[in-house]
Protein backbone atom coordinates (compact mmCIF):
# COMPACT_ATOMS: atom_id res chain seq x y z
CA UNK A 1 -2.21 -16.11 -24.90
CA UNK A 2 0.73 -17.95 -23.21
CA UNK A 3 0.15 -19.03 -19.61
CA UNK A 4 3.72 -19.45 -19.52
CA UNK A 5 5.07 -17.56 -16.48
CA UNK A 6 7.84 -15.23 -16.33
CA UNK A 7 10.92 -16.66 -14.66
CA UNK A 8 11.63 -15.17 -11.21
CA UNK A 9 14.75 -13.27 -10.19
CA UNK A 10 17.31 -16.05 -9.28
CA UNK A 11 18.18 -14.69 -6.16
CA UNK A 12 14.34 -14.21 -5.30
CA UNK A 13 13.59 -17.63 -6.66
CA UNK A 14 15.93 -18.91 -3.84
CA UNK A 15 14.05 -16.82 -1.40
CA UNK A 16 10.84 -17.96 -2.01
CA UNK A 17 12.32 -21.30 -1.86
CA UNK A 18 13.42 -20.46 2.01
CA UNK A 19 9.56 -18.97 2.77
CA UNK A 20 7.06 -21.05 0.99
CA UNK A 21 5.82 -22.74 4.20
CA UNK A 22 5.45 -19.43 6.44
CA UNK A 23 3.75 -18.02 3.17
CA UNK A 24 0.22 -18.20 2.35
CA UNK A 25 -0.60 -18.98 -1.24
CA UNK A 26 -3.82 -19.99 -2.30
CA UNK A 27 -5.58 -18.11 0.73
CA UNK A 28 -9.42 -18.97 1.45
CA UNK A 29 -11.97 -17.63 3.49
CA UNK A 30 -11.19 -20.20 5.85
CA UNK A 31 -7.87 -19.52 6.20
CA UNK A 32 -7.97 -15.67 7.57
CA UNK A 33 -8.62 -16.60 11.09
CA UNK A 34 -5.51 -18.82 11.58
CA UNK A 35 -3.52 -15.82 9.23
CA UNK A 36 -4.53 -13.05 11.98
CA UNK A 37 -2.80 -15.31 14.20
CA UNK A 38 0.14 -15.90 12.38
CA UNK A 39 3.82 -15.47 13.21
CA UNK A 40 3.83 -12.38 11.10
CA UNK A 41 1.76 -10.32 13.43
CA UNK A 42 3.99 -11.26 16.59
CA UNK A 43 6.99 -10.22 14.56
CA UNK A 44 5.54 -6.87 14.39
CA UNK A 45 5.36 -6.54 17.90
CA UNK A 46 9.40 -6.59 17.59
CA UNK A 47 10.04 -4.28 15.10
CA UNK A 48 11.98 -0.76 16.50
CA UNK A 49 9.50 1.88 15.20
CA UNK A 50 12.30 4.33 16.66
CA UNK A 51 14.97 2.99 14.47
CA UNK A 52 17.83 3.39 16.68
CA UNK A 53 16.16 6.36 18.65
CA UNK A 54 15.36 8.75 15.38
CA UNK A 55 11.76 8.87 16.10
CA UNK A 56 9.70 9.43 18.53
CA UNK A 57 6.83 7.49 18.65
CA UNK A 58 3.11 7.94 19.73
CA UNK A 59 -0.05 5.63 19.39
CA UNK A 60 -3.52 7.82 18.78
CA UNK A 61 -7.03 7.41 18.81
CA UNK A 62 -8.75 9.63 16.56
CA UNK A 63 -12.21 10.70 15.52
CA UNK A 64 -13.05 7.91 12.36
CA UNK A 65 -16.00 8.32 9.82
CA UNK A 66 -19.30 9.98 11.36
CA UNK A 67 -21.15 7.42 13.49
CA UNK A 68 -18.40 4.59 13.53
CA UNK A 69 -15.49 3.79 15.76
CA UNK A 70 -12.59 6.08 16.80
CA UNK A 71 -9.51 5.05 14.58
CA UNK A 72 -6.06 4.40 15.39
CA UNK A 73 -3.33 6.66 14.11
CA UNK A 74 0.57 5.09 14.65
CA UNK A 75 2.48 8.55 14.42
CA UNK A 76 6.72 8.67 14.28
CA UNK A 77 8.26 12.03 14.26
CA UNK A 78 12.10 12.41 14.48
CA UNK A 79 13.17 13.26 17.97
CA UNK A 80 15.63 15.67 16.47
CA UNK A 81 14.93 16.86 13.04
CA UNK A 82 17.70 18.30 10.53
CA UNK A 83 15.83 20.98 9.25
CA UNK A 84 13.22 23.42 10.70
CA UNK A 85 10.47 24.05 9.95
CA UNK A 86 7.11 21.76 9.12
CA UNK A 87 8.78 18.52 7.59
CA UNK A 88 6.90 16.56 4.84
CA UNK A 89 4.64 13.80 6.25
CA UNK A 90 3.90 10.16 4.57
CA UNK A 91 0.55 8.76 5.48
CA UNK A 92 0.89 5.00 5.18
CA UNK A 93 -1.47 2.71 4.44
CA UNK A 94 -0.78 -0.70 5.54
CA UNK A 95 -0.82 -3.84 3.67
CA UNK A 96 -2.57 -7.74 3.98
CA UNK A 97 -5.19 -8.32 1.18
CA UNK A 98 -8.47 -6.19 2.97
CA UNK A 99 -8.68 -9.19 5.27
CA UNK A 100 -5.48 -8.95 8.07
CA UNK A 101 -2.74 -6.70 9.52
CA UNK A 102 -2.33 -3.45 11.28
CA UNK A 103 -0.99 0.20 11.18
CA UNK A 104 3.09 -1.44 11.67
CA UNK A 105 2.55 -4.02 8.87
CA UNK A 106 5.05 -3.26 6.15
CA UNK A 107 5.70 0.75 8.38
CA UNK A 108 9.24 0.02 8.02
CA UNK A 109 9.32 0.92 4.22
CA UNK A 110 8.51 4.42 4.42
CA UNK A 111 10.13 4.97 8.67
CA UNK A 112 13.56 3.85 6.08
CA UNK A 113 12.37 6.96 3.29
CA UNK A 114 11.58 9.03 6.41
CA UNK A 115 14.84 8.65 7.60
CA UNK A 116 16.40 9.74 4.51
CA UNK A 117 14.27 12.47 3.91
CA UNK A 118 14.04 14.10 7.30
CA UNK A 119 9.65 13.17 7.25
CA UNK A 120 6.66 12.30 9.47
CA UNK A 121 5.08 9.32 9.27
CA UNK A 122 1.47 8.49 9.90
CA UNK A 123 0.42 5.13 9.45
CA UNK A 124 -3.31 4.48 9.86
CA UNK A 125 -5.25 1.57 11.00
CA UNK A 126 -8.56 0.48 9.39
CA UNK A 127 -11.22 -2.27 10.12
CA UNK A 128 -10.77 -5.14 7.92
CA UNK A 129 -13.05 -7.26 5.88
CA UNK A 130 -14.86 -9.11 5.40
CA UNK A 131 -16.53 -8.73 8.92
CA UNK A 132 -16.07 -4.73 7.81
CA UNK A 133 -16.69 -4.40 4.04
CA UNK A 134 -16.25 -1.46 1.75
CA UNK A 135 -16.53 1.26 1.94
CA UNK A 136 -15.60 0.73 5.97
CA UNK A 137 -11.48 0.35 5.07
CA UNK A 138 -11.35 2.98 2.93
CA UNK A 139 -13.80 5.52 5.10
CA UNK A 140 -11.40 5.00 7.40
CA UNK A 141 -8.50 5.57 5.50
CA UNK A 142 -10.20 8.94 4.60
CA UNK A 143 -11.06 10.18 8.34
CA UNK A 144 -7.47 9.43 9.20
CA UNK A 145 -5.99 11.46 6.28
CA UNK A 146 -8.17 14.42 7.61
CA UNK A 147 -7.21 14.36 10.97
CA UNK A 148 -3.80 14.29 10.24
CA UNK A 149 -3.76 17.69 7.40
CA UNK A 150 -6.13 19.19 10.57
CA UNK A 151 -3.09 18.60 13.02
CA UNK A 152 -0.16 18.65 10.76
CA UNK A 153 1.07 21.76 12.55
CA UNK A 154 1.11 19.69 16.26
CA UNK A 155 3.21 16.87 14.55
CA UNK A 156 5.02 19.21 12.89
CA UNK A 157 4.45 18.44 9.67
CA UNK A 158 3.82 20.44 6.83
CA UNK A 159 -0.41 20.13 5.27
CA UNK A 160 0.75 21.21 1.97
CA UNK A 161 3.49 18.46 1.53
CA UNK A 162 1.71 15.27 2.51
CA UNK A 163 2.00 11.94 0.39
CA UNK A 164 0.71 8.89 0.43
CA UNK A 165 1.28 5.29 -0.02
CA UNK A 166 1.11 1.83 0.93
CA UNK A 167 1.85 -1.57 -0.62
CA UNK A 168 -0.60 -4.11 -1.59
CA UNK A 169 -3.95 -3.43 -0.58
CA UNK A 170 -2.45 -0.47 1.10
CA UNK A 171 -1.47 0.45 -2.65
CA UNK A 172 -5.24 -0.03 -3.74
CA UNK A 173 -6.38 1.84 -0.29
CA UNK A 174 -4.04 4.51 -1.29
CA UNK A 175 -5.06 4.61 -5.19
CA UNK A 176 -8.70 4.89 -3.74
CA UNK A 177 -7.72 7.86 -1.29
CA UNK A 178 -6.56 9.67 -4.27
CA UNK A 179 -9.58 9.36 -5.83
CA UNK A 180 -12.12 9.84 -2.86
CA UNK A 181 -10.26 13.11 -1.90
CA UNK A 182 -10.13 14.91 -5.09
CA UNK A 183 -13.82 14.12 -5.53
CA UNK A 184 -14.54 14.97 -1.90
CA UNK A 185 -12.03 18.11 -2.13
CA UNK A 186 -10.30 16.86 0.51
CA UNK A 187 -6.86 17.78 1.68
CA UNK A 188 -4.67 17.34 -1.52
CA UNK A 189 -1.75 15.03 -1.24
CA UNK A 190 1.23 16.36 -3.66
CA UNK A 191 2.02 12.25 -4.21
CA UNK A 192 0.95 8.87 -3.98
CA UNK A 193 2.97 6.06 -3.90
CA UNK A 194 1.30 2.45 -5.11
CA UNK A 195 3.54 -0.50 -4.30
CA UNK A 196 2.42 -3.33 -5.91
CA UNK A 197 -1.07 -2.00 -5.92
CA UNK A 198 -4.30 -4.04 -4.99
CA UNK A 199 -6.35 -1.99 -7.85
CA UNK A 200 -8.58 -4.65 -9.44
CA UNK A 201 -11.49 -6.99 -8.32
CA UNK A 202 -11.61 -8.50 -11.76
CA UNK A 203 -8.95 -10.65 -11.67
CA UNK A 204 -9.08 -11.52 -15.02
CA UNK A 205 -5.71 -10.32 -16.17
CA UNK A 206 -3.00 -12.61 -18.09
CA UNK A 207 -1.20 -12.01 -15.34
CA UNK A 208 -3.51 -13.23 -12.69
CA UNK A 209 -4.07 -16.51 -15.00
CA UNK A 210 0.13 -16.78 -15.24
CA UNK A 211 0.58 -16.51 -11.79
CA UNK A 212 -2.05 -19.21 -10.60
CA UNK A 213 -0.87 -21.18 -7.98
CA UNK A 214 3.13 -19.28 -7.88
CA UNK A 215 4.67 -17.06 -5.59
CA UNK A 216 2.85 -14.75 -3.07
CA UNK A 217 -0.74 -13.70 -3.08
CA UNK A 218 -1.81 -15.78 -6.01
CA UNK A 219 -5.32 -15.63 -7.57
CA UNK A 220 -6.83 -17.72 -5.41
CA UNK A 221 -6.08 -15.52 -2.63
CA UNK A 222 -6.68 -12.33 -4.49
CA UNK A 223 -10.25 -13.89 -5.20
CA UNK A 224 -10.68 -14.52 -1.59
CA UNK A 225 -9.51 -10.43 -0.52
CA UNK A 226 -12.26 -9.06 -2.80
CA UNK A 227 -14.65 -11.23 -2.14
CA UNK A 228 -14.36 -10.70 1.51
CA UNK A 229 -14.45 -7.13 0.37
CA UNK A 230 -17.23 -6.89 -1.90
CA UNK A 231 -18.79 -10.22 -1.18
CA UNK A 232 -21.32 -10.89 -4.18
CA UNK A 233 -20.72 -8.04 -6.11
CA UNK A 234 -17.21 -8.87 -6.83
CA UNK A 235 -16.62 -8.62 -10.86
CA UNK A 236 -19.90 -7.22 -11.09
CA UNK A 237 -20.03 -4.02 -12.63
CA UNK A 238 -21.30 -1.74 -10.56
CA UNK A 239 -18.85 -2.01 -8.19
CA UNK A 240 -17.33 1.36 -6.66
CA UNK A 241 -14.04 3.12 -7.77
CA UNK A 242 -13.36 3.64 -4.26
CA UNK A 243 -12.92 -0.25 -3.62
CA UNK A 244 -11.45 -0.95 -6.67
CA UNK A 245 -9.47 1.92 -8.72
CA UNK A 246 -8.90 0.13 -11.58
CA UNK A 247 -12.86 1.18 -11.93
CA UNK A 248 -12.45 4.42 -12.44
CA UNK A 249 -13.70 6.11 -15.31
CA UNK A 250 -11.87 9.48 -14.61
CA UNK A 251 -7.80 9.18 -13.13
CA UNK A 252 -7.83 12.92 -14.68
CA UNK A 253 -6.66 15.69 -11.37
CA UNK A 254 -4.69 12.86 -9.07
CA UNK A 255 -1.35 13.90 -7.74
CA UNK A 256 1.64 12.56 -9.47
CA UNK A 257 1.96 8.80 -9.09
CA UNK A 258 4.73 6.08 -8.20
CA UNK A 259 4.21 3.00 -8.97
CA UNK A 260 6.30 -0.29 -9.40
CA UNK A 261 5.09 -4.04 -9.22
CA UNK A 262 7.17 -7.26 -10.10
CA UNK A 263 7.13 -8.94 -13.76
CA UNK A 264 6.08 -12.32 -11.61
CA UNK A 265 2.91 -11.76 -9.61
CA UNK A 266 -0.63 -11.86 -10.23
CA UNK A 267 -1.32 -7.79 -10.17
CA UNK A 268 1.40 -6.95 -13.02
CA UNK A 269 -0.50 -6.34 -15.69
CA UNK A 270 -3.40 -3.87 -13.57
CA UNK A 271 -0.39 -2.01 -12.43
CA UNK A 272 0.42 -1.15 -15.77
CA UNK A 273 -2.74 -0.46 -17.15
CA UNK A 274 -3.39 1.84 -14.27
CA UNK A 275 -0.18 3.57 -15.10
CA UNK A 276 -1.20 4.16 -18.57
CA UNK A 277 -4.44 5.17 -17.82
CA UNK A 278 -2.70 7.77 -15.41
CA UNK A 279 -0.57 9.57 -18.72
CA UNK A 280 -3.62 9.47 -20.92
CA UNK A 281 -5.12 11.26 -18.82
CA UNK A 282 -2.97 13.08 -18.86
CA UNK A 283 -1.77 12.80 -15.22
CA UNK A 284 2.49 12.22 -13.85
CA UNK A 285 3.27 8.60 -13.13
CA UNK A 286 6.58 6.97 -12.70
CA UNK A 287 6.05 3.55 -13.31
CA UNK A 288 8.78 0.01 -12.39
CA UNK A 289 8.33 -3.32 -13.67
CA UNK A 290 10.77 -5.24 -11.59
CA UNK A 291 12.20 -8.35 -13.86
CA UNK A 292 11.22 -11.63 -11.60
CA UNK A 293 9.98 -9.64 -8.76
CA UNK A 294 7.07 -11.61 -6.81
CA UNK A 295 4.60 -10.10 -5.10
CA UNK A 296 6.20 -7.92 -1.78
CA UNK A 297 9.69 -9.54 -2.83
CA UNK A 298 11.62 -6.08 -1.83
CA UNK A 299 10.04 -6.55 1.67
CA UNK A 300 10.75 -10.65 1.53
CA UNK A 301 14.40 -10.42 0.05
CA UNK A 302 15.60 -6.66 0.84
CA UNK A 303 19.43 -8.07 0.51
CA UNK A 304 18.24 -9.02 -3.28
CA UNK A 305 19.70 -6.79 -5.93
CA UNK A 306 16.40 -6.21 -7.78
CA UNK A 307 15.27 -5.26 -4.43
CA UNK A 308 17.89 -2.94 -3.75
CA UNK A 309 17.07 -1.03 -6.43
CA UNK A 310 13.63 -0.94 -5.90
CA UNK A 311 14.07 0.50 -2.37
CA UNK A 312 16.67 3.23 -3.91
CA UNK A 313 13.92 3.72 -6.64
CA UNK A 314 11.53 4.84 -4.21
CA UNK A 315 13.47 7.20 -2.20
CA UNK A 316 15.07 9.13 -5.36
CA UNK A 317 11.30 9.74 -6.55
CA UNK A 318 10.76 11.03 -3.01
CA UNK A 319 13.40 13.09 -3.36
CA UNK A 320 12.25 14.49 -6.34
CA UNK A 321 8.83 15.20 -5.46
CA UNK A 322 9.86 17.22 -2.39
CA UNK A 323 12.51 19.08 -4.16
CA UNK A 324 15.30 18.08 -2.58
């Protein structure tokens, strides 16, 4: 097996270029601390959730998992929809390996396909590892997916047309909702959306060897976001399908899937195996390989080419899901 990487994108290459010292790597344990601190997070602080006055927006605290802290629920509706009716909500789950970030990391992905579409957005908040472990992210996860079908009708959304996604470990969070509800019987989600999906704690895959030590989130750092989340039972095999997806024995019943990941980052070749474990079972998956994407580049380098058609990607499966 070559360990010969794939080439990035040119015009992502030249990106990365610009943001390898405000990027971490090769994370470690001992590196969380100073990442929870980071620029990044005070950026967020920034970022118009309104977008120009199209939503409203509204912080919540709502009931989380029996016997643990409330959860916090970052909710934008538009101030004046173009429709009537219950509009289709997308419950967001955010990104940052298990181990940083909050409910407005990487929220202006799907406020941009909310926009377009006329949606809700919900974008929950969960406690983080490794000082939370599973199943306490993805518990959380769950309790904020219920409260939100239970009060769909107050934001006026629609219960029967709510989808899901997130991006990184959001994508794994998300894969892992899928799951946990349709065993649970759960509200059922017509869509999930898996961008560059956190799926697998093995991290044994070619492409997590090609990728050593390149680009974003590398398998150093993927080691260090399962560990935190599984501690020793990380690659062991009795770990739970509801950390890790890719450990599912049964994708059979999950709503129809998007999913895209770059041909240059470490969780290329789990993406795609999930994806074809989704048809033979016989499940709907749309599924992008983006030629020299790294990992997150559409968020890194949205002026990119590859990037803009990754973003258009996204909103045209959107727009086939809700019929419109």
């Amino acid at each position: 097996m070559s360990m010969i990487p794939p080439p990035f994108d040119p015009e992502l290459a030249a990106a990365l270029e610009a943001l390898k010292d405000m990027l971490p790597q090769q994370l470690t344990m001992d590196d969380i601390a100073a990442m929870r601190q980071g620029p990044g997070i005070e950026m967020l602080a920034q970022l118009d959730l309104t977008m120009g006055g199209f939503f409203e927006v509204e912080d919540r605290l709502v009931p989380g998992p029996e016997g643990e802290p409330e959860i916090s629920l970052l909710i934008c509706r538009p101030a004046a929809p173009a429709t009537p009716g219950p509009l289709p909500v997308i419950y967001h789950v955010h990104g940052g390996g298990m181990v940083v970030g909050n409910n407005r990391v990487g929220v202006d992905a799907p406020l941009a396909w909310a926009r377009e579409l006329g949606a809700v957005v919900v974008s929950v908040e969960y406690r983080l590892a490794p000082e939370h472990p599973h199943p306490a992210p993805v518990e959380d996860v769950y309790a904020g997916l219920l409260w939100t079908a239970e009060h769909a009708d107050e934001l006026g959304g629609d219960p029967e047309r709510i989808v899901i996604a997130g991006a990184s470990a959001g994508g794994g969070l998300t894969a892992a909702l899928a799951l946990l509800t349709r065993d649970r019987k759960g509200p059922r989600p017509i869509g999930q959306v898996l961008l560059c999906p956190m799926l697998d704690d093995r991290n044994d895959t070619p492409s997590a060897h090609q990728m050593a030590g390149r680009g974003v989130w590398d398998r150093t750092a993927n080691e260090t976001g399962w560990t935190a989340l599984l501690g020793e039972l990380r690659g062991w095999p009795d770990v739970s399908e509801y950390a890790a997806p890719a450990r599912a024995k049964d994708l059979s019943g999950l709503p129809p899937a998007f999913l895209d990941v770059g041909s240059a980052e470490t969780f290329r070749d789990e993406v795609v195996s999930y994806a074809s474990r989704l048809w033979q079972a016989g499940g709907v998956a749309e599924l992008h390989v983006w030629p020299g994407g790294f990992h997150g580049f559409d968020g890194f380098a949205p002026q990119a080419a590859v990037s803009r058609d990754c973003r258009e990607a996204h909103v045209r499966w959107l727009r086939r899901l809700l019929g419109e």
